[in-house]
N, C-alpha and C. Protein backbone atom coordinates (compact mmCIF):
# COMPACT_ATOMS: atom_id res chain seq x y z
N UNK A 1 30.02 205.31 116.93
CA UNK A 1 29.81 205.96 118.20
C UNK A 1 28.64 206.93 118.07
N UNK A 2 27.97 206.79 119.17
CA UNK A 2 26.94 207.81 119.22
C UNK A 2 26.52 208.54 120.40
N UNK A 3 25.53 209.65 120.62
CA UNK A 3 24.86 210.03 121.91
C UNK A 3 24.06 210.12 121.84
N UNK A 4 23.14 210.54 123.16
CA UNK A 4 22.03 210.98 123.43
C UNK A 4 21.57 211.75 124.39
N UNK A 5 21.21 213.41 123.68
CA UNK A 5 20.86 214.37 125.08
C UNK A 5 19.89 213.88 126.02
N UNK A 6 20.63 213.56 127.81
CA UNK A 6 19.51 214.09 128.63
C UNK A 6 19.19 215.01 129.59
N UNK A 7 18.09 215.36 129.15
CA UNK A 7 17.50 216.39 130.31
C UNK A 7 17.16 216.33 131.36
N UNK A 8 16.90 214.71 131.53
CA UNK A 8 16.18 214.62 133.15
C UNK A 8 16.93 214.19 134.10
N UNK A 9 18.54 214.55 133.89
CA UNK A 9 19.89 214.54 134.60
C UNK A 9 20.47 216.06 134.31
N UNK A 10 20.38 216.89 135.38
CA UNK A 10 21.18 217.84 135.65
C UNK A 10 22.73 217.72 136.06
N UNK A 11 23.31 218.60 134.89
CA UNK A 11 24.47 219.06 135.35
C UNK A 11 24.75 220.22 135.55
N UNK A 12 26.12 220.86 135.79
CA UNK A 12 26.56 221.88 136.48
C UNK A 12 26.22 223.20 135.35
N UNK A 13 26.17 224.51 135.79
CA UNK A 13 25.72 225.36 134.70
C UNK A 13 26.43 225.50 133.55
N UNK A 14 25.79 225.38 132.53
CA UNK A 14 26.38 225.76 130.66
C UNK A 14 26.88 224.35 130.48
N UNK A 15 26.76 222.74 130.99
CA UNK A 15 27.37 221.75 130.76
C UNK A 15 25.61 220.71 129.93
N UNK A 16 25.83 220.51 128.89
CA UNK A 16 24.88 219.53 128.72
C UNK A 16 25.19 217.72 128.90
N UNK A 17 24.16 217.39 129.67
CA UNK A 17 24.17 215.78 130.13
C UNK A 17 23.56 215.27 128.85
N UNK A 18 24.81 214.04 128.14
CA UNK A 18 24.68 213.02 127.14
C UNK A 18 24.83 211.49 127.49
N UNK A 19 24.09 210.46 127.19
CA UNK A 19 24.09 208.98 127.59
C UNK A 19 24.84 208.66 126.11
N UNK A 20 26.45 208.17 126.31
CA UNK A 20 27.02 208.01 125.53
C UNK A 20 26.42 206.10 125.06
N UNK A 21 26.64 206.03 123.72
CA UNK A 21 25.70 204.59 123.14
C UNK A 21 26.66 203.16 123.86
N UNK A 22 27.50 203.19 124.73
CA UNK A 22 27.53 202.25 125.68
C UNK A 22 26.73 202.55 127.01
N UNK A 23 25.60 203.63 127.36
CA UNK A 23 25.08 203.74 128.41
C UNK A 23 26.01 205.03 129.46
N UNK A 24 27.52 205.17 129.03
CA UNK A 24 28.08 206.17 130.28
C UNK A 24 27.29 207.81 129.87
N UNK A 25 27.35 208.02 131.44
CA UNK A 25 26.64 209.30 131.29
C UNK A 25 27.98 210.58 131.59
N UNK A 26 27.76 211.49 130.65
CA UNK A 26 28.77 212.93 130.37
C UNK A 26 28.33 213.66 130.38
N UNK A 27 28.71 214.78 131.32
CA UNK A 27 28.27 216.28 131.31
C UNK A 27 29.43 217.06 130.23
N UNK A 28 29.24 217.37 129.33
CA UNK A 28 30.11 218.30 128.69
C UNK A 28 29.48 219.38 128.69
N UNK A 29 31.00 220.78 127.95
CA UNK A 29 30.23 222.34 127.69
C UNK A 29 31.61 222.16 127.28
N UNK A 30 31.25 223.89 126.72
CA UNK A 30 32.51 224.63 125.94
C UNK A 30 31.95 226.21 126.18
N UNK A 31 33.54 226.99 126.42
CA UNK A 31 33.12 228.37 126.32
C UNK A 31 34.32 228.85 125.58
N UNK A 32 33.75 230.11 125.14
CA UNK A 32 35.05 230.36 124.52
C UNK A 32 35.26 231.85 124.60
N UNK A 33 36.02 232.71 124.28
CA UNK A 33 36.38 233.90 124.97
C UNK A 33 37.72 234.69 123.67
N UNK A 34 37.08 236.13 123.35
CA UNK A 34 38.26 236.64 122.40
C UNK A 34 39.56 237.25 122.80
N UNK A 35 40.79 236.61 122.50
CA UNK A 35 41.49 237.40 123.32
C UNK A 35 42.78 237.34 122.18
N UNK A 36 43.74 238.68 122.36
CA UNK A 36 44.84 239.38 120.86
C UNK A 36 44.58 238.19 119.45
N UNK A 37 42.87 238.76 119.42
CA UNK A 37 42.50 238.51 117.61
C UNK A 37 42.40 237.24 117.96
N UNK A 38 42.24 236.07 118.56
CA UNK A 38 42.19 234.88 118.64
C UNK A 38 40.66 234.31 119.26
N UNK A 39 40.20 233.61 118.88
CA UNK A 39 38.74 232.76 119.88
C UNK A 39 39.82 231.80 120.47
N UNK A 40 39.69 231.70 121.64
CA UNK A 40 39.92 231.11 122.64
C UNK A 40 38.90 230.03 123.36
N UNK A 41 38.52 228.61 122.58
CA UNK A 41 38.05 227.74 123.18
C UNK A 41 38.36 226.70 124.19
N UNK A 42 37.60 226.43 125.37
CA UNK A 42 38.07 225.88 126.70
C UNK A 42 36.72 225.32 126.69
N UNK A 43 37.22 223.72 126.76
CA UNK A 43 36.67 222.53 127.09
C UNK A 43 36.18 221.62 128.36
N UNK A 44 35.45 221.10 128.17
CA UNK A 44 35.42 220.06 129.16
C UNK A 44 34.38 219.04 129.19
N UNK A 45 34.55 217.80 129.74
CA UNK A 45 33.69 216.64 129.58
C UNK A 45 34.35 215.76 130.75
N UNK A 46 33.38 215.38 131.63
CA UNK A 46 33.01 214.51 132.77
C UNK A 46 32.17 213.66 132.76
N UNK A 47 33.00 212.34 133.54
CA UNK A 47 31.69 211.18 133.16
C UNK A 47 30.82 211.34 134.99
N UNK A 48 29.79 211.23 134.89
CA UNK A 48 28.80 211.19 136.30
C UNK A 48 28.14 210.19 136.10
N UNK A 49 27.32 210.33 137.50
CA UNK A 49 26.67 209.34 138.10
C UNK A 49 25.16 210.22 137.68
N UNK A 50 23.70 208.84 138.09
CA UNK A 50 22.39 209.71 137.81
C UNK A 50 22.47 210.98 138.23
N UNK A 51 22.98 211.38 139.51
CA UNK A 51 23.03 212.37 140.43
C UNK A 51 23.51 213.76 139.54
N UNK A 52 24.14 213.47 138.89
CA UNK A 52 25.45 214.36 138.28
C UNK A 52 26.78 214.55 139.13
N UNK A 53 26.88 213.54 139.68
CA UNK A 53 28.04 214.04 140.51
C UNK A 53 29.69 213.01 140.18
N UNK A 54 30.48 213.93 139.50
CA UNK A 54 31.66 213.34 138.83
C UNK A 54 32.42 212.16 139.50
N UNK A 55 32.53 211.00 138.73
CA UNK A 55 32.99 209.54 139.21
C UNK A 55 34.04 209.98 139.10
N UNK A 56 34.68 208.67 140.21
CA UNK A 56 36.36 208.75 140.27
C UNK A 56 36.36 207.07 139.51
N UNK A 57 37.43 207.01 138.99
CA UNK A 57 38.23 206.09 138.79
C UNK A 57 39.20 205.67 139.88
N UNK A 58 39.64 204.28 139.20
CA UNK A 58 40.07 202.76 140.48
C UNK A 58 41.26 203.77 140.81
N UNK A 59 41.99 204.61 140.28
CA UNK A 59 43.20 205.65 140.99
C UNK A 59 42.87 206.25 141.80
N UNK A 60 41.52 206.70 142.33
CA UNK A 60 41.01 207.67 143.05
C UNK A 60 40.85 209.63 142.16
N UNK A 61 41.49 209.31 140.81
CA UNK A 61 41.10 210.80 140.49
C UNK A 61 39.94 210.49 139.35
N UNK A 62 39.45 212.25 139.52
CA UNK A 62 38.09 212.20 138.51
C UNK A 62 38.15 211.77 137.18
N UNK A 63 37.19 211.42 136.63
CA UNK A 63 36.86 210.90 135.40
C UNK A 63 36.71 212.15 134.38
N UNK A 64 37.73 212.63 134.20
CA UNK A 64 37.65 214.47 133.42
C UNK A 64 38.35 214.15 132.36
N UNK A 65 37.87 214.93 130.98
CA UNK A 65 38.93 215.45 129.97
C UNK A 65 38.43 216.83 130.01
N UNK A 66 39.76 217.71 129.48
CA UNK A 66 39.62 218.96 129.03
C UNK A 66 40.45 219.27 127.75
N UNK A 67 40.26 220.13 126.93
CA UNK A 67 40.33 220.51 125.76
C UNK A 67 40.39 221.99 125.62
N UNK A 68 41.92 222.82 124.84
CA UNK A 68 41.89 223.89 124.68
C UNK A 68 42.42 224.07 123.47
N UNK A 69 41.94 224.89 122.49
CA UNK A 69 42.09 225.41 121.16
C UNK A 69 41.81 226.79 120.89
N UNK A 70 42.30 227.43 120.04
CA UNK A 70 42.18 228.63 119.49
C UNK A 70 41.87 229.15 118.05
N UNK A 71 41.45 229.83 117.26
CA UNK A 71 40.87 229.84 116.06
C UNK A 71 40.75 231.34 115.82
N UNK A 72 41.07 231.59 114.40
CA UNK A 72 41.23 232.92 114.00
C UNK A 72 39.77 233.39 112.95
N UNK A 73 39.67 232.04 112.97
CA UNK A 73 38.20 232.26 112.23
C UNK A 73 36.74 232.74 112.65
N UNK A 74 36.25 233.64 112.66
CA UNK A 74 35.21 234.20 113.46
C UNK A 74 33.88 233.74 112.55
N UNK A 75 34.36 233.42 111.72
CA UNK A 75 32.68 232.68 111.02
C UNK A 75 32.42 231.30 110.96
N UNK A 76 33.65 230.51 111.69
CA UNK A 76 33.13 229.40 112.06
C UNK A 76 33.39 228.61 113.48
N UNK A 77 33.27 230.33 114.00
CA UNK A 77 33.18 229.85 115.58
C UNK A 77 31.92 228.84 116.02
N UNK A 78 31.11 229.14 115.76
CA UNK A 78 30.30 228.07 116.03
C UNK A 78 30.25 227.08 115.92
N UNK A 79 30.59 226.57 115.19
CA UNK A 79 31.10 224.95 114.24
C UNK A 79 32.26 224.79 114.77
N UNK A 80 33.15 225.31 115.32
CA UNK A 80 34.32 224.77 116.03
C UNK A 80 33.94 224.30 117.52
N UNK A 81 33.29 225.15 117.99
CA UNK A 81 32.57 225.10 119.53
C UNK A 81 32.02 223.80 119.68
N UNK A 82 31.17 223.33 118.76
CA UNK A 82 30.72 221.74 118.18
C UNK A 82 31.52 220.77 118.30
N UNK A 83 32.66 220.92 117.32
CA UNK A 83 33.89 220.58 117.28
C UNK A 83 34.66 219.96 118.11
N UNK A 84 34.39 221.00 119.37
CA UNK A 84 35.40 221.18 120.56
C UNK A 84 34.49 219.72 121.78
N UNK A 85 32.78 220.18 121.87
CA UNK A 85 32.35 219.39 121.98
C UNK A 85 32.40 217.55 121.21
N UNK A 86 32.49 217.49 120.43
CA UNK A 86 32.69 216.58 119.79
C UNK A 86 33.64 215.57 120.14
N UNK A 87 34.86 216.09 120.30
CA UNK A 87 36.15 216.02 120.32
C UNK A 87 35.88 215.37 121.72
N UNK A 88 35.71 215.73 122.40
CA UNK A 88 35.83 215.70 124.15
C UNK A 88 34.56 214.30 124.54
N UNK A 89 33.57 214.15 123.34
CA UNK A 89 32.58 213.12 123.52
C UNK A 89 33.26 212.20 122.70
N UNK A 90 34.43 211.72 122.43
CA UNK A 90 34.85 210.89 121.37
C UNK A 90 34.38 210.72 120.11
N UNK A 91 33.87 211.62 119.55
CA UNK A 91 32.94 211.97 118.27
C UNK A 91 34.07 212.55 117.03
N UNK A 92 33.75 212.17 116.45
CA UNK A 92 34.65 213.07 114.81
C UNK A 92 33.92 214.55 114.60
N UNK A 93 35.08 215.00 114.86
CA UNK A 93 35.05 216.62 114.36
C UNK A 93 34.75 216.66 112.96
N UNK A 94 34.03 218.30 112.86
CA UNK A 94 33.38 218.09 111.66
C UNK A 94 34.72 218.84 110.54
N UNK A 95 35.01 219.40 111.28
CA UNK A 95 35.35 221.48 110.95
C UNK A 95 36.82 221.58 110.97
N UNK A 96 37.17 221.24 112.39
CA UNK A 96 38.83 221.11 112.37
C UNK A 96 39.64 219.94 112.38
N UNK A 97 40.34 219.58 112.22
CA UNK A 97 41.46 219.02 111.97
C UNK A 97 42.47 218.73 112.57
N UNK A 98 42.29 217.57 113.84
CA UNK A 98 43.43 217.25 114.57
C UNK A 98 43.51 216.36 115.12
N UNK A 99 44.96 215.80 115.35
CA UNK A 99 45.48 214.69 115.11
C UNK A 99 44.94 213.27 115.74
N UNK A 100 44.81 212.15 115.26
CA UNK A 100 44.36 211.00 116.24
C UNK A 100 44.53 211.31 117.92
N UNK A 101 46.18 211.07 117.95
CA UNK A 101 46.95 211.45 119.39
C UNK A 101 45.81 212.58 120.10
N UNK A 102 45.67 213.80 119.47
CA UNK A 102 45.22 214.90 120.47
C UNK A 102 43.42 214.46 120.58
N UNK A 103 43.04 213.86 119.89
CA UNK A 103 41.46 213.84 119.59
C UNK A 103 41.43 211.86 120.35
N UNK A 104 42.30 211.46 121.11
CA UNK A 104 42.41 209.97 121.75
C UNK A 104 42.40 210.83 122.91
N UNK A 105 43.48 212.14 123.23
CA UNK A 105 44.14 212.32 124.80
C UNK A 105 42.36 213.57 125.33
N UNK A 106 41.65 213.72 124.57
CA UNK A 106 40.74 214.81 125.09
C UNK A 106 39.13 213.97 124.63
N UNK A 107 39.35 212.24 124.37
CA UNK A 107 38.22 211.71 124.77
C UNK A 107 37.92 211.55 125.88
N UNK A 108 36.71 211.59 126.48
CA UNK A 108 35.86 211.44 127.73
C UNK A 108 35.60 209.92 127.71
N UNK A 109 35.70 209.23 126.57
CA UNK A 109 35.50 207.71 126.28
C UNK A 109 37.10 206.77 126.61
N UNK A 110 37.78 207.64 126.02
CA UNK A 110 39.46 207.15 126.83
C UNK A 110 39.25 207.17 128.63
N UNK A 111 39.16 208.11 128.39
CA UNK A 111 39.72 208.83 130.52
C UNK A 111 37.89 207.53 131.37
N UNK A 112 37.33 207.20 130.47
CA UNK A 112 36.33 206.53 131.27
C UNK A 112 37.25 204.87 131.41
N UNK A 113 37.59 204.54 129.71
CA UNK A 113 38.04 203.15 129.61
C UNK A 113 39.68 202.94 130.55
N UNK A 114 40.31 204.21 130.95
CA UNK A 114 41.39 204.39 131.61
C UNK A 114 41.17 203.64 132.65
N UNK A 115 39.99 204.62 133.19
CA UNK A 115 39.62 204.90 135.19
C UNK A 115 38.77 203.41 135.69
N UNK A 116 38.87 202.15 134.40
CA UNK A 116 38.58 201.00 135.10
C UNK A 116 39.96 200.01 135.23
N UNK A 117 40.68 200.14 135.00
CA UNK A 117 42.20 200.26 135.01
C UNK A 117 42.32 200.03 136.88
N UNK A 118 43.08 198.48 137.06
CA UNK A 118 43.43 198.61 138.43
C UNK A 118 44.74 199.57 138.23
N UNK A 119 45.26 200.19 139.20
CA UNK A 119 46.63 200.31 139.60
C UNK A 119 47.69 199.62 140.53
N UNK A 120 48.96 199.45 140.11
CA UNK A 120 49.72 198.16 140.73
C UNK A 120 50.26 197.73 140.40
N UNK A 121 50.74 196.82 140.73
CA UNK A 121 51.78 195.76 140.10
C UNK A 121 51.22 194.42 139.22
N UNK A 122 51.36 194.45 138.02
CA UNK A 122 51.03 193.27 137.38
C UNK A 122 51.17 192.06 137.45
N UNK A 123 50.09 190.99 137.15
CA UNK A 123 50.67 189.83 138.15
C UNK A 123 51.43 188.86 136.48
N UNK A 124 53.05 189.25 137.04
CA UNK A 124 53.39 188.84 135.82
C UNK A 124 53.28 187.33 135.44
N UNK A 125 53.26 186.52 136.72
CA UNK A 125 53.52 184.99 136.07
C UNK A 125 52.05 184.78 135.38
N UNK A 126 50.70 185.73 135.68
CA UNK A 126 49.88 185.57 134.88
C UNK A 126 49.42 185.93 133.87
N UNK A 127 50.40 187.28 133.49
CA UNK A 127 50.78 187.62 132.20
C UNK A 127 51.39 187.02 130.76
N UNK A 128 52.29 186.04 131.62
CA UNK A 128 53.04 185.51 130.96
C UNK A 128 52.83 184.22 130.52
């Protein structure tokens, strides 16, 4: 898996636009905030259109992951922030450590391969 920053697609403020290496385009960011001795990181990653303006999926809801973590470590806040990004672009974290399950449910590459997903009833005799 890979990306690629672009610039000549605006997204919303503090979010950088990436052309993920099947072509989908993601606005991600991360902020993070200190609160009782803890960094407090808050995520997010959206798939858009050239425009920047967030696709819906065949359900009708947006094409969003979000991601929240916390860290006591203040010298590798930065590298977690990455991390956090990472995580949310379907990318391998460098720094922290977590689980398939949570690093599948806060890909932006899941919630895209989801949102082509009809909804409905399966047509079982063609299932079967």
């Amino acid at each position: 898996m890979s990306y690629e920053k672009r610039e000549d697609i605006a997204g919303e403020p503090g979010e950088q636009v990436v052309m993920l290496d099947d072509g989908a385009l993601v606005a991600v960011r991360c902020t993070r905030a200190v609160q009782g001795g803890l960094i407090q990181f808050t995520g997010q990653a959206r798939a858009i259109d050239e425009d920047g303006k967030t696709l819906i999926g065949l359900d009708g809801t947006a094409v969003v992951r979000r991601l929240a973590h916390s860290d006591r470590n203040a010298s590798r806040a930065d590298a977690v922030a990455r991390d956090c990004l990472l995580a949310l672009l379907g990318e391998a974290p460098e720094t922290v450590e977590w689980g398939s399950q949570y690093l599948l449910d806060v890909s932006i590459r899941q919630a895209i391969a989801l949102a082509s997903i009809q909804p409905g009833a399966v047509d079982a005799a063609g299932a079967l």
